[in-house]
PDB file of N, CA and C in Angstrom:
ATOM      1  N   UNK A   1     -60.379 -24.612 -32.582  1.00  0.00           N
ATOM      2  CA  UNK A   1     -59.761 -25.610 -33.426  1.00  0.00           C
ATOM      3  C   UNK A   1     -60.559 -26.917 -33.255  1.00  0.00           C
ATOM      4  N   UNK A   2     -61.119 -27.223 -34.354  1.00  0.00           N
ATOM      5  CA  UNK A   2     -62.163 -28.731 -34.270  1.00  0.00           C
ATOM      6  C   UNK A   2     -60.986 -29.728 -33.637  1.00  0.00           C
ATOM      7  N   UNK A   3     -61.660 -30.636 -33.274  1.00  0.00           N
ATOM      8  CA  UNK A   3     -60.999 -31.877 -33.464  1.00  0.00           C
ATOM      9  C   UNK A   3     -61.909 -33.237 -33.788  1.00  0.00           C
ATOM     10  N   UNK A   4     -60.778 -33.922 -33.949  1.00  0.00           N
ATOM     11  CA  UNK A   4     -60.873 -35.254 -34.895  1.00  0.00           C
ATOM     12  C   UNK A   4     -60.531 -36.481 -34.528  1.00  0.00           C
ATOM     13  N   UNK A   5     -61.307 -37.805 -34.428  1.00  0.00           N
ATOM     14  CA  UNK A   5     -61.024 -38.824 -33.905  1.00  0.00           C
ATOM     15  C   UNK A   5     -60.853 -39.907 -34.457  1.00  0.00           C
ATOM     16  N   UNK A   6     -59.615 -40.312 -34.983  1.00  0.00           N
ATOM     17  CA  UNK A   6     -59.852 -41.542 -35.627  1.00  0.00           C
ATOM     18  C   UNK A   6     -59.797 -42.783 -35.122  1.00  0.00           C
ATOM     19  N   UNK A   7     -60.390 -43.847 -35.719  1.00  0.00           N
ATOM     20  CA  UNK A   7     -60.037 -45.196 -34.841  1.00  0.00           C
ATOM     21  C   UNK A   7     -59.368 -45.862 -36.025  1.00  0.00           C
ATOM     22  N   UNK A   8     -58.161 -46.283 -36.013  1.00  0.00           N
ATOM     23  CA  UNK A   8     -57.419 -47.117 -36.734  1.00  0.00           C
ATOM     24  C   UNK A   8     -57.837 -48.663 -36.463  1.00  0.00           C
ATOM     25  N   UNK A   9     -58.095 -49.418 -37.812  1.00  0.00           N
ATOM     26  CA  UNK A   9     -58.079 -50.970 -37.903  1.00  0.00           C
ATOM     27  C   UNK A   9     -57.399 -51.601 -35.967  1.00  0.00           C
ATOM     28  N   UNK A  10     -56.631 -51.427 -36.258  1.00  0.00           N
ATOM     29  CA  UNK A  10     -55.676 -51.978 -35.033  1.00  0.00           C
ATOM     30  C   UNK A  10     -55.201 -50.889 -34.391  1.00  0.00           C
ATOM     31  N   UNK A  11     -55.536 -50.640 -33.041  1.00  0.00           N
ATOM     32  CA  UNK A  11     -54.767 -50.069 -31.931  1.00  0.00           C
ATOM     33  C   UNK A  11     -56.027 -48.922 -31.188  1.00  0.00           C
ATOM     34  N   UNK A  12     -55.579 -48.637 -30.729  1.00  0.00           N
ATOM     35  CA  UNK A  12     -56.450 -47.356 -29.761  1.00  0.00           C
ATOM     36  C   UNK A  12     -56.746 -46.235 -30.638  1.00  0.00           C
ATOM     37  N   UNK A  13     -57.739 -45.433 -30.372  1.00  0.00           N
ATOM     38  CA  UNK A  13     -58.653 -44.015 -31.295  1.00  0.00           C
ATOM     39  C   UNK A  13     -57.274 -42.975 -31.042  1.00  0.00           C
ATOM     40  N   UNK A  14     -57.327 -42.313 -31.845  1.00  0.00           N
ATOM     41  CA  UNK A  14     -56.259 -41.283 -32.177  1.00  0.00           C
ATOM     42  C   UNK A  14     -57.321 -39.915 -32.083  1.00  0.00           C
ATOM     43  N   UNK A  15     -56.942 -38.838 -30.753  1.00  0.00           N
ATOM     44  CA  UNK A  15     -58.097 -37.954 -30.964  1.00  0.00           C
ATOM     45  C   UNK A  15     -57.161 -36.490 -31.204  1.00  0.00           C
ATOM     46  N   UNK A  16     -56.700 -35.713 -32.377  1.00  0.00           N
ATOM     47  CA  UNK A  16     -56.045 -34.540 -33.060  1.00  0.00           C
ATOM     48  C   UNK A  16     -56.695 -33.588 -33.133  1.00  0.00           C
ATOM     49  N   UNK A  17     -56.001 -32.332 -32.880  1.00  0.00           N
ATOM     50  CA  UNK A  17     -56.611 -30.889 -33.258  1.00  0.00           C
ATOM     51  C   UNK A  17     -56.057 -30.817 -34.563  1.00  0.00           C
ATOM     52  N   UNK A  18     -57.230 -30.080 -35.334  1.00  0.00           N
ATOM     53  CA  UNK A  18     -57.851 -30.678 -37.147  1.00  0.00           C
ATOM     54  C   UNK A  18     -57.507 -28.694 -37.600  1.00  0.00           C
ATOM     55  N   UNK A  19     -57.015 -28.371 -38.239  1.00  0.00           N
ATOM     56  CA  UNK A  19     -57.060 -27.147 -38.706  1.00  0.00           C
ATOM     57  C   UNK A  19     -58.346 -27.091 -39.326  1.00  0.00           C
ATOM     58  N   UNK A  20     -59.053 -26.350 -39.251  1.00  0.00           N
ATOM     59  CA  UNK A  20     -60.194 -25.877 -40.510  1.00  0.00           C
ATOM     60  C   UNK A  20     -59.650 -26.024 -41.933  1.00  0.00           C
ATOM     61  N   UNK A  21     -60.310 -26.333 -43.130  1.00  0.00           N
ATOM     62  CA  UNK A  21     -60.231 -26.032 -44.223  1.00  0.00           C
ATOM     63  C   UNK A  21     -59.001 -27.017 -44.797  1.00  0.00           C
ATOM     64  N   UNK A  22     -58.649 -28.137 -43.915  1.00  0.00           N
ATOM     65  CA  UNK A  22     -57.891 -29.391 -43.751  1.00  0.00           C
ATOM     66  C   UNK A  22     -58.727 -30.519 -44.170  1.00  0.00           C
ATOM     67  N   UNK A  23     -58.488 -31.616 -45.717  1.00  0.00           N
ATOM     68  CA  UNK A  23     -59.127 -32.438 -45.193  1.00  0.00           C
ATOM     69  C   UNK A  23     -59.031 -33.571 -44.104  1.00  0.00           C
ATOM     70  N   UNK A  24     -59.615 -34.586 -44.105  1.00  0.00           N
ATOM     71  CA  UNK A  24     -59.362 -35.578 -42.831  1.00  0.00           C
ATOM     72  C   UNK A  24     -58.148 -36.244 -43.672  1.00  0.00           C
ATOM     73  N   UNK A  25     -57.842 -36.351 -44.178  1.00  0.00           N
ATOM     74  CA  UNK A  25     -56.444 -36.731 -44.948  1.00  0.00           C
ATOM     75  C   UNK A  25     -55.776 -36.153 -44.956  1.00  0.00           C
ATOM     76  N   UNK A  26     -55.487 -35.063 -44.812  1.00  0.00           N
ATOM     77  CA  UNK A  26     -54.103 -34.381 -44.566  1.00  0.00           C
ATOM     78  C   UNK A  26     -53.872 -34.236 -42.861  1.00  0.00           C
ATOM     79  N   UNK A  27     -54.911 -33.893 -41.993  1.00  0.00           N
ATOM     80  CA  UNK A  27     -54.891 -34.193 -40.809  1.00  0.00           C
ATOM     81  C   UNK A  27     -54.418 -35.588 -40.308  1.00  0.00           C
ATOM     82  N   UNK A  28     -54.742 -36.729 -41.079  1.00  0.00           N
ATOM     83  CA  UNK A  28     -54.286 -37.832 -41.059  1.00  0.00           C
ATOM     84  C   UNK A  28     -53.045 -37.893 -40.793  1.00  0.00           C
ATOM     85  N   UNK A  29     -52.629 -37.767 -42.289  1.00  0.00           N
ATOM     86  CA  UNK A  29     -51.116 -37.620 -42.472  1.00  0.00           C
ATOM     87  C   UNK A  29     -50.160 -36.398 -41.569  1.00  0.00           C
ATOM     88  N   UNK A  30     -50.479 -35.728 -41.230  1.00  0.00           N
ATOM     89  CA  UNK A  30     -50.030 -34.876 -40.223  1.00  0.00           C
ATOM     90  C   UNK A  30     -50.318 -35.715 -38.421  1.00  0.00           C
ATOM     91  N   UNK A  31     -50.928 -36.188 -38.369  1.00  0.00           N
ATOM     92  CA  UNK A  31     -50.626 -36.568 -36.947  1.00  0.00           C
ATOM     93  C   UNK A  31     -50.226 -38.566 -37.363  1.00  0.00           C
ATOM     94  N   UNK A  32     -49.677 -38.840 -38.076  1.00  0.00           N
ATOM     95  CA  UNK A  32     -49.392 -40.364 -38.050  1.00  0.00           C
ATOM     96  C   UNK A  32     -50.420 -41.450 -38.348  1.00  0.00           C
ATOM     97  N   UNK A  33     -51.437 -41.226 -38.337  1.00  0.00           N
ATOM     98  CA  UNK A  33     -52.759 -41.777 -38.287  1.00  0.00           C
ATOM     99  C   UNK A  33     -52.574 -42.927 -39.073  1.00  0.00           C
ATOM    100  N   UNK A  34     -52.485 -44.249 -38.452  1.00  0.00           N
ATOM    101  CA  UNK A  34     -52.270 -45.101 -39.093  1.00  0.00           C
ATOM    102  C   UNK A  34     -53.262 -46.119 -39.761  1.00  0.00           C
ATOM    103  N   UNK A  35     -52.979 -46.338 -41.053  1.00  0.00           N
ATOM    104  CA  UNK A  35     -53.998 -47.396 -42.152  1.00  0.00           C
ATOM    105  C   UNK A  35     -54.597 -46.005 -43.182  1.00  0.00           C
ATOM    106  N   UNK A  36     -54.002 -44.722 -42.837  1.00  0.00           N
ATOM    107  CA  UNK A  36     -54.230 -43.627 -44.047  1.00  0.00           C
ATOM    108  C   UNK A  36     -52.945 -43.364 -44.794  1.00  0.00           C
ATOM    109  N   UNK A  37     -53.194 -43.500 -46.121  1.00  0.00           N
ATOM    110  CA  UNK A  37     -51.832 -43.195 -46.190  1.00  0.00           C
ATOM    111  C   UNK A  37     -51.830 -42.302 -47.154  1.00  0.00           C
ATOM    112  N   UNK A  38     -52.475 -41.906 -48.517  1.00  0.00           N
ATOM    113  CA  UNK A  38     -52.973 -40.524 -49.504  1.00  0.00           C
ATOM    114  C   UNK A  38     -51.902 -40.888 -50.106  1.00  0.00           C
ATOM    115  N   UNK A  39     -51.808 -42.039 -51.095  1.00  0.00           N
ATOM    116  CA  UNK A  39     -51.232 -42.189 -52.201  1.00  0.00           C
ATOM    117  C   UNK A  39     -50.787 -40.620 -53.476  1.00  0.00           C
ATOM    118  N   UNK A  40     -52.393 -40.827 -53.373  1.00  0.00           N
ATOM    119  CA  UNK A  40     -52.859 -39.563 -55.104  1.00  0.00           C
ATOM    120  C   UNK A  40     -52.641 -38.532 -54.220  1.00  0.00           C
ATOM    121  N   UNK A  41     -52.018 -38.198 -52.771  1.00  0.00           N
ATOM    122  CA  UNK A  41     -52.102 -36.702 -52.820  1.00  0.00           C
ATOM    123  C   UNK A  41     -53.468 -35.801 -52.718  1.00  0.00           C
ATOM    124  N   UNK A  42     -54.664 -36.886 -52.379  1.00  0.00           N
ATOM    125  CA  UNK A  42     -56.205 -36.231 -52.748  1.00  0.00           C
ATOM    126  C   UNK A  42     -56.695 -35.717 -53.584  1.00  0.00           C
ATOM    127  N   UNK A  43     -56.678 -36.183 -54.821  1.00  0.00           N
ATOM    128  CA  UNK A  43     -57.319 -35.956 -55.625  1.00  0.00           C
ATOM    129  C   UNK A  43     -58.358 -37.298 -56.227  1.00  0.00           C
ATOM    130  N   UNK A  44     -58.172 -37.774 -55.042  1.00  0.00           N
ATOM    131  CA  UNK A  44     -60.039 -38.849 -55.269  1.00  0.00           C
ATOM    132  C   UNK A  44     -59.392 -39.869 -56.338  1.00  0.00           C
ATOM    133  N   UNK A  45     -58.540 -40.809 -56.232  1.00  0.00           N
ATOM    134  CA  UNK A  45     -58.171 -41.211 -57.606  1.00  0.00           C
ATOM    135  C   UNK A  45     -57.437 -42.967 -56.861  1.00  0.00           C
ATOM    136  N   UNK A  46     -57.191 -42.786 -55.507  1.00  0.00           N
ATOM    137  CA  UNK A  46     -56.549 -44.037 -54.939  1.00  0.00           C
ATOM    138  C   UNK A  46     -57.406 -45.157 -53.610  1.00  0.00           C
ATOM    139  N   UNK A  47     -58.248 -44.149 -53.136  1.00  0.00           N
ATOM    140  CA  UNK A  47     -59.078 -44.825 -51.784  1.00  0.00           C
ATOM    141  C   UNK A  47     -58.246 -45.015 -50.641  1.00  0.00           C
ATOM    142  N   UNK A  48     -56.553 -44.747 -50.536  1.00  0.00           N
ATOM    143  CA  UNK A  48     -55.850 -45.129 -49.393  1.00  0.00           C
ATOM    144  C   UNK A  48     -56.215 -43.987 -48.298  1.00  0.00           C
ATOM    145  N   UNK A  49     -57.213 -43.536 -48.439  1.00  0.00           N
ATOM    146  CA  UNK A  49     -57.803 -42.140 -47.117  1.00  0.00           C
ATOM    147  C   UNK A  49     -59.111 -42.707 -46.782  1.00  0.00           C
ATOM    148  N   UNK A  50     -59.846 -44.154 -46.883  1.00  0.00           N
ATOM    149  CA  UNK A  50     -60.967 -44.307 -46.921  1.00  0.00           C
ATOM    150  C   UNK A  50     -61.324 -44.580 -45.474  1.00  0.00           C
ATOM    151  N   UNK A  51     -62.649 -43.736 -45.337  1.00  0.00           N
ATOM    152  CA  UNK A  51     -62.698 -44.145 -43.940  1.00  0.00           C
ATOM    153  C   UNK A  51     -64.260 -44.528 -43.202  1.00  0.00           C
ATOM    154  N   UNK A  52     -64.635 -44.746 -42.226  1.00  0.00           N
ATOM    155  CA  UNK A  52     -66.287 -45.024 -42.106  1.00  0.00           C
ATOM    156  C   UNK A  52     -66.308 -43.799 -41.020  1.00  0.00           C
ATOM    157  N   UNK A  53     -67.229 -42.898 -41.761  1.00  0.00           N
ATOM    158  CA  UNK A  53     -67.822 -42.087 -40.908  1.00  0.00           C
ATOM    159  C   UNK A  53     -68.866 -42.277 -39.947  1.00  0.00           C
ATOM    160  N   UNK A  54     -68.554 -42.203 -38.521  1.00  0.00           N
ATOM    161  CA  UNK A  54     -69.692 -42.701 -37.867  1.00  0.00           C
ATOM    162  C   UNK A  54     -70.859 -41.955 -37.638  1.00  0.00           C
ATOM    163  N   UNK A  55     -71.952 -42.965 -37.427  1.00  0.00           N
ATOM    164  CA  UNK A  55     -73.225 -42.877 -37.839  1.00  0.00           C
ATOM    165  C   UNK A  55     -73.908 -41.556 -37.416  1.00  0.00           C
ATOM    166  N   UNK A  56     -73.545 -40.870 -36.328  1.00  0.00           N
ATOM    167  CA  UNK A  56     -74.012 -40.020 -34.904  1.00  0.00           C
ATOM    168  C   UNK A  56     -73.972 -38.189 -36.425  1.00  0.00           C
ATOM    169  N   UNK A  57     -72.361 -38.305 -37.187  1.00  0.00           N
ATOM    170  CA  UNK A  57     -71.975 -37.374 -37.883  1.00  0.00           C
ATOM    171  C   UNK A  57     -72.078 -37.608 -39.495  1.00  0.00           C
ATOM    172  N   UNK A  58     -72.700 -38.531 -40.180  1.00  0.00           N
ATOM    173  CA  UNK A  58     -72.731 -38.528 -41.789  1.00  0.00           C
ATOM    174  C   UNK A  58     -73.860 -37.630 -41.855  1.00  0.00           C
ATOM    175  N   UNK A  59     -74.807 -37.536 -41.419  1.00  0.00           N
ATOM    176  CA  UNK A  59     -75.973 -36.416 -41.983  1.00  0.00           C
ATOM    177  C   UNK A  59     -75.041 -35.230 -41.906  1.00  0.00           C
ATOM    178  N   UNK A  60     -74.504 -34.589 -41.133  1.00  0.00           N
ATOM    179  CA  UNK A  60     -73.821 -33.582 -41.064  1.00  0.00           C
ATOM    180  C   UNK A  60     -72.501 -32.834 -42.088  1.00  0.00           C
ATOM    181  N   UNK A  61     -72.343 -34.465 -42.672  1.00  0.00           N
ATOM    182  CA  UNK A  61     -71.281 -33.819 -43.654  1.00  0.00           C
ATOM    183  C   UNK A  61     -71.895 -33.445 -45.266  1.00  0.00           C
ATOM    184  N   UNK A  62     -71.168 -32.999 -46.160  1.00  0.00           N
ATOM    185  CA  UNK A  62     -71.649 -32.612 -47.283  1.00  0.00           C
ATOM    186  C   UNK A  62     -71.452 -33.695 -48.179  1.00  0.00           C
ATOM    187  N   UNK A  63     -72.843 -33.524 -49.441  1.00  0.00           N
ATOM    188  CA  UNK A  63     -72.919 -35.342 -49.894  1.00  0.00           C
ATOM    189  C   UNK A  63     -71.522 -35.434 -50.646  1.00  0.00           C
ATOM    190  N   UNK A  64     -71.136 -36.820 -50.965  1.00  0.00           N
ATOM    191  CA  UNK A  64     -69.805 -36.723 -51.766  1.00  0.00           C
ATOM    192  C   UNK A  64     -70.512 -36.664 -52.785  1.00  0.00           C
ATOM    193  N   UNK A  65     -69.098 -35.995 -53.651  1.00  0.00           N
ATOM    194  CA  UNK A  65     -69.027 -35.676 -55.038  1.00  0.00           C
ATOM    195  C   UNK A  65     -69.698 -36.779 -56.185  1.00  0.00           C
ATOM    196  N   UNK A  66     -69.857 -36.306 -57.156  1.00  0.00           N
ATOM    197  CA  UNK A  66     -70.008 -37.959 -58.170  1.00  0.00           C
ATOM    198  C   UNK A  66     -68.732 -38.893 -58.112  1.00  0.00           C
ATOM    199  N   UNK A  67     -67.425 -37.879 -58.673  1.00  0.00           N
ATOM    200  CA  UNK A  67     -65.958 -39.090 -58.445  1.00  0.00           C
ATOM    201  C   UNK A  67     -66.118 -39.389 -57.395  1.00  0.00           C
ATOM    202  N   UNK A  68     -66.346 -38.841 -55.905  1.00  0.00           N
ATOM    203  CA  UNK A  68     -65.772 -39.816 -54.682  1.00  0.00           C
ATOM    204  C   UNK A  68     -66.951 -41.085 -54.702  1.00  0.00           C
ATOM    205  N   UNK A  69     -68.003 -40.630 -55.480  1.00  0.00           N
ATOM    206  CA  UNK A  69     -69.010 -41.872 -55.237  1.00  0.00           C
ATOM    207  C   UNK A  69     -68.520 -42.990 -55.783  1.00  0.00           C
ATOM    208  N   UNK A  70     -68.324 -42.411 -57.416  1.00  0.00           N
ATOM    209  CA  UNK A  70     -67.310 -43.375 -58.009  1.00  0.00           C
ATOM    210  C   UNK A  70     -66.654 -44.500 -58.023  1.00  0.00           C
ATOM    211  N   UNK A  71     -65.406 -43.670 -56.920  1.00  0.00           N
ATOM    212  CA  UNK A  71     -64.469 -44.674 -56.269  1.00  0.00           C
ATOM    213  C   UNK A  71     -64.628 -45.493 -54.890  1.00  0.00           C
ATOM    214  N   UNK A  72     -65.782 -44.961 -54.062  1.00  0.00           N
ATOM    215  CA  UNK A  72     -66.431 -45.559 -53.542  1.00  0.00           C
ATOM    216  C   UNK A  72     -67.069 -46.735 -53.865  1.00  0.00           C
ATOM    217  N   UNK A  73     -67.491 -46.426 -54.475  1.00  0.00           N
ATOM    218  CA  UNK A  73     -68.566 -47.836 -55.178  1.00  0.00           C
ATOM    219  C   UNK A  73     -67.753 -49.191 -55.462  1.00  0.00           C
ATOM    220  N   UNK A  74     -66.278 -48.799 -55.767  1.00  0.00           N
ATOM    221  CA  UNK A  74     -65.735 -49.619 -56.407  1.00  0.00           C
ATOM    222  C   UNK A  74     -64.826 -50.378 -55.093  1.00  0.00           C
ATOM    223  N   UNK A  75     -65.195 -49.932 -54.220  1.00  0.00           N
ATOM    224  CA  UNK A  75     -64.242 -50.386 -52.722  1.00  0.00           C
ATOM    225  C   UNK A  75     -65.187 -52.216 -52.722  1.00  0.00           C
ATOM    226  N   UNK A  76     -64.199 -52.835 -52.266  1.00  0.00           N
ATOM    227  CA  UNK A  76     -64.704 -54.167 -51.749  1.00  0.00           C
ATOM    228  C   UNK A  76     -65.337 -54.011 -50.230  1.00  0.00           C
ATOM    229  N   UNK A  77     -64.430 -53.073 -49.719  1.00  0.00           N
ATOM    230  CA  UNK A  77     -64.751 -52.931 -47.933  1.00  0.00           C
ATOM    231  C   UNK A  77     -66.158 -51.778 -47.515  1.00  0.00           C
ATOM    232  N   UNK A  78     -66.514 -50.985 -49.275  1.00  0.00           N
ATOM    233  CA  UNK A  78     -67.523 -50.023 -48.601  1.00  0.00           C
ATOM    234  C   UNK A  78     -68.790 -50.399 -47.640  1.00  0.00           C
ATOM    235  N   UNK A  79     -69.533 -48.757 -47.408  1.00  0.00           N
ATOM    236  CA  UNK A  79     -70.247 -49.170 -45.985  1.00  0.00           C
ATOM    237  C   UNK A  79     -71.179 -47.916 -46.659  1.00  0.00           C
ATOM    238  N   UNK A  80     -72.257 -47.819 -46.390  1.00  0.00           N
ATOM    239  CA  UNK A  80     -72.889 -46.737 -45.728  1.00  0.00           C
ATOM    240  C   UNK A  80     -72.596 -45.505 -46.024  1.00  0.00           C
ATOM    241  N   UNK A  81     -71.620 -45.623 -45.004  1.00  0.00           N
ATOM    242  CA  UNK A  81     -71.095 -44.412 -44.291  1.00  0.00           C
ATOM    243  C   UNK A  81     -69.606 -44.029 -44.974  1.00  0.00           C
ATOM    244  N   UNK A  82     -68.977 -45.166 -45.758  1.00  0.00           N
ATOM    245  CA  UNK A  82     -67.859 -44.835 -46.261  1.00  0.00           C
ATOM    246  C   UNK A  82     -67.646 -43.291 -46.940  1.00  0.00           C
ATOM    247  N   UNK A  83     -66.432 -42.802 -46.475  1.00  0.00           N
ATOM    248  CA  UNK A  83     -65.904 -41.465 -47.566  1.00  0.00           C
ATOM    249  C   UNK A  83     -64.489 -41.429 -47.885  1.00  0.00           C
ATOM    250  N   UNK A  84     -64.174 -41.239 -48.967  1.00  0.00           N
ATOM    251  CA  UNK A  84     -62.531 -40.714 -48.827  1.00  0.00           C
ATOM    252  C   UNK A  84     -62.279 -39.221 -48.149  1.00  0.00           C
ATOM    253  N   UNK A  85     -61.234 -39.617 -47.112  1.00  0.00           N
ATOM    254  CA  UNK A  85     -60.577 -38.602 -46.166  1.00  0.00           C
ATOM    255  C   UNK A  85     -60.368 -37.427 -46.786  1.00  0.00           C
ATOM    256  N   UNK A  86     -59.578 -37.615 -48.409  1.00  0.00           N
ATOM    257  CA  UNK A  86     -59.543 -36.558 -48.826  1.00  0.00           C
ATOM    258  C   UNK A  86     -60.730 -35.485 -49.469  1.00  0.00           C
ATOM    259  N   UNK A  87     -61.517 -36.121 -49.536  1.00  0.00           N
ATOM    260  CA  UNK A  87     -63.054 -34.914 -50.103  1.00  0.00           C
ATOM    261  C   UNK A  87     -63.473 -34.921 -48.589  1.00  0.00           C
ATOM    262  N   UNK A  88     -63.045 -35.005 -47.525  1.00  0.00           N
ATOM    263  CA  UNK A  88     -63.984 -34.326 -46.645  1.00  0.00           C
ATOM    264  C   UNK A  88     -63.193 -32.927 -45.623  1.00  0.00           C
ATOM    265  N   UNK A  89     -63.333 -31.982 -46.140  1.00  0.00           N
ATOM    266  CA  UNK A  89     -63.262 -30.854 -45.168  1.00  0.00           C
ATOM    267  C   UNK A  89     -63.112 -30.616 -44.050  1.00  0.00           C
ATOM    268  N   UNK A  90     -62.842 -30.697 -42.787  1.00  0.00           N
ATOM    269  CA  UNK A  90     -62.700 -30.205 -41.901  1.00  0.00           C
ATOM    270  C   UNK A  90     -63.393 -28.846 -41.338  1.00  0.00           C
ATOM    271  N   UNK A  91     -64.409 -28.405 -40.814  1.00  0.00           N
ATOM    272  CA  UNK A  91     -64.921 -27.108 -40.557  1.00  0.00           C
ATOM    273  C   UNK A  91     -64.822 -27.378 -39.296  1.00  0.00           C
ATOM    274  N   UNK A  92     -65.149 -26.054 -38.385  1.00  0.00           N
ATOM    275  CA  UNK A  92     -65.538 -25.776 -37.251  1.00  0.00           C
ATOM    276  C   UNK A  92     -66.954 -26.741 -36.807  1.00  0.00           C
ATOM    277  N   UNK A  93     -67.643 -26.640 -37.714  1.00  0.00           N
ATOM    278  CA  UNK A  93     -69.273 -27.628 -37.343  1.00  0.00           C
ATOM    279  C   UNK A  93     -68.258 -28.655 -36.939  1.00  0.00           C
ATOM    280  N   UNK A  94     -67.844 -29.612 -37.612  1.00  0.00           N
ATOM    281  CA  UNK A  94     -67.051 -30.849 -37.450  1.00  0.00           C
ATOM    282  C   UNK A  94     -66.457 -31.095 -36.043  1.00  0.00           C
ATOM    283  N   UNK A  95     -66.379 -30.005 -35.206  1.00  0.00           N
ATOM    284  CA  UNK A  95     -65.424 -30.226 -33.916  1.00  0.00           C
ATOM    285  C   UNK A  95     -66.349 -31.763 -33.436  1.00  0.00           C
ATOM    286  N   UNK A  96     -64.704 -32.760 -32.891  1.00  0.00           N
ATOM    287  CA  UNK A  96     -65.696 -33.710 -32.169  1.00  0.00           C
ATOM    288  C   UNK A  96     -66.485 -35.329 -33.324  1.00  0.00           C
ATOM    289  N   UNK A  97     -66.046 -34.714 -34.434  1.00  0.00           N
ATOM    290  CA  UNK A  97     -65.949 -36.114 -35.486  1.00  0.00           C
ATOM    291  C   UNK A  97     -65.297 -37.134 -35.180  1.00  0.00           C
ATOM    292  N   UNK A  98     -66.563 -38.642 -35.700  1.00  0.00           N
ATOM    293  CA  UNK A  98     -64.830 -39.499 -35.045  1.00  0.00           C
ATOM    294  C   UNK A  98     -65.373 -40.463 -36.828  1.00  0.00           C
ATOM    295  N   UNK A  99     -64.234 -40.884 -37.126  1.00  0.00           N
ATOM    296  CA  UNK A  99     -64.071 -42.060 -38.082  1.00  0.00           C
ATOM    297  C   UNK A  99     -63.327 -43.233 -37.820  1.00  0.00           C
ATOM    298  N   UNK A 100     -63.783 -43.583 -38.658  1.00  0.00           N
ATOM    299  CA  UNK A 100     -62.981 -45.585 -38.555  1.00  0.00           C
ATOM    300  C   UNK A 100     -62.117 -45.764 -39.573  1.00  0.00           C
ATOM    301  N   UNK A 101     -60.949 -45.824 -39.661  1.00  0.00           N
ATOM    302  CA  UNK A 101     -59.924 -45.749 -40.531  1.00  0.00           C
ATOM    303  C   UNK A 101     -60.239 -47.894 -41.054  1.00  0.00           C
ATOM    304  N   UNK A 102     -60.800 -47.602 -42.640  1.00  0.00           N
ATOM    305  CA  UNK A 102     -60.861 -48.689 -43.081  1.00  0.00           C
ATOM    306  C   UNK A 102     -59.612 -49.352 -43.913  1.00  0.00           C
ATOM    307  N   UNK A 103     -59.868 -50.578 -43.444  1.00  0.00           N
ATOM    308  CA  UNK A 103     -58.630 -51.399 -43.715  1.00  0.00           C
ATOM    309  C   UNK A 103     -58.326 -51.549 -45.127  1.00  0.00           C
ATOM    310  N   UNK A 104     -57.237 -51.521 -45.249  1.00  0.00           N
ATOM    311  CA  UNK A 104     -56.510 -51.426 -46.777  1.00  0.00           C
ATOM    312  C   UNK A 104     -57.329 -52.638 -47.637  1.00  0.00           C
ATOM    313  N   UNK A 105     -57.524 -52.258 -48.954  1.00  0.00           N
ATOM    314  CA  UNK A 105     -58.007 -52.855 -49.861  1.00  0.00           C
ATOM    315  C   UNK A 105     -57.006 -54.078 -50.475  1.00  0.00           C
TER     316      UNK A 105
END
């Protein structure tokens, strides 16, 4: 079972066992993970799952979509490294990911 590390805006890293085939947004929302909250349900349409993938694990993930670029682009807070929680997958490779839960827009 991967696991997953988030660091919320405010407070201490949150480190969860991530089901496979989970995105980081529903894992979110399943362990409390606070400053995520998945308005749209994940379907790429709100940014409240946005998060900064750190630097060590973005080569590793798969590129985002055109929509998540999209709505990316349109963030005031993007980065780099920004993704929405909900287009990113969860696999076994992933064990040991950590993100930065970015602050509400």
């Amino acid at each position: 079972m991967p696991k997953v590390t988030y660091r919320p805006a405010s407070g201490d890293p949150i480190t969860v066992d991530a089901f496979a085939d989970m995105t980081l947004m529903e894992v979110a929302l399943c362990n409390d993970v606070p400053g995520i909250v998945g308005l749209c349900g994940g379907i790429c349409s709100c940014a409240t799952c946005h998060v900064y993938v750190d630097e060590e694990w973005a080569d590793r993930l798969p590129a985002p979509s055109g929509e998540e670029q999209d709505m990316v682009e349109g963030l005031d807070k993007r980065r780099a490294n920004s993704r929405l929680g909900c287009q990113v997958m969860v696999t076994d490779a992933l064990d040991g990911l950590v993100v930065t839960v970015a602050e509400a827009e």
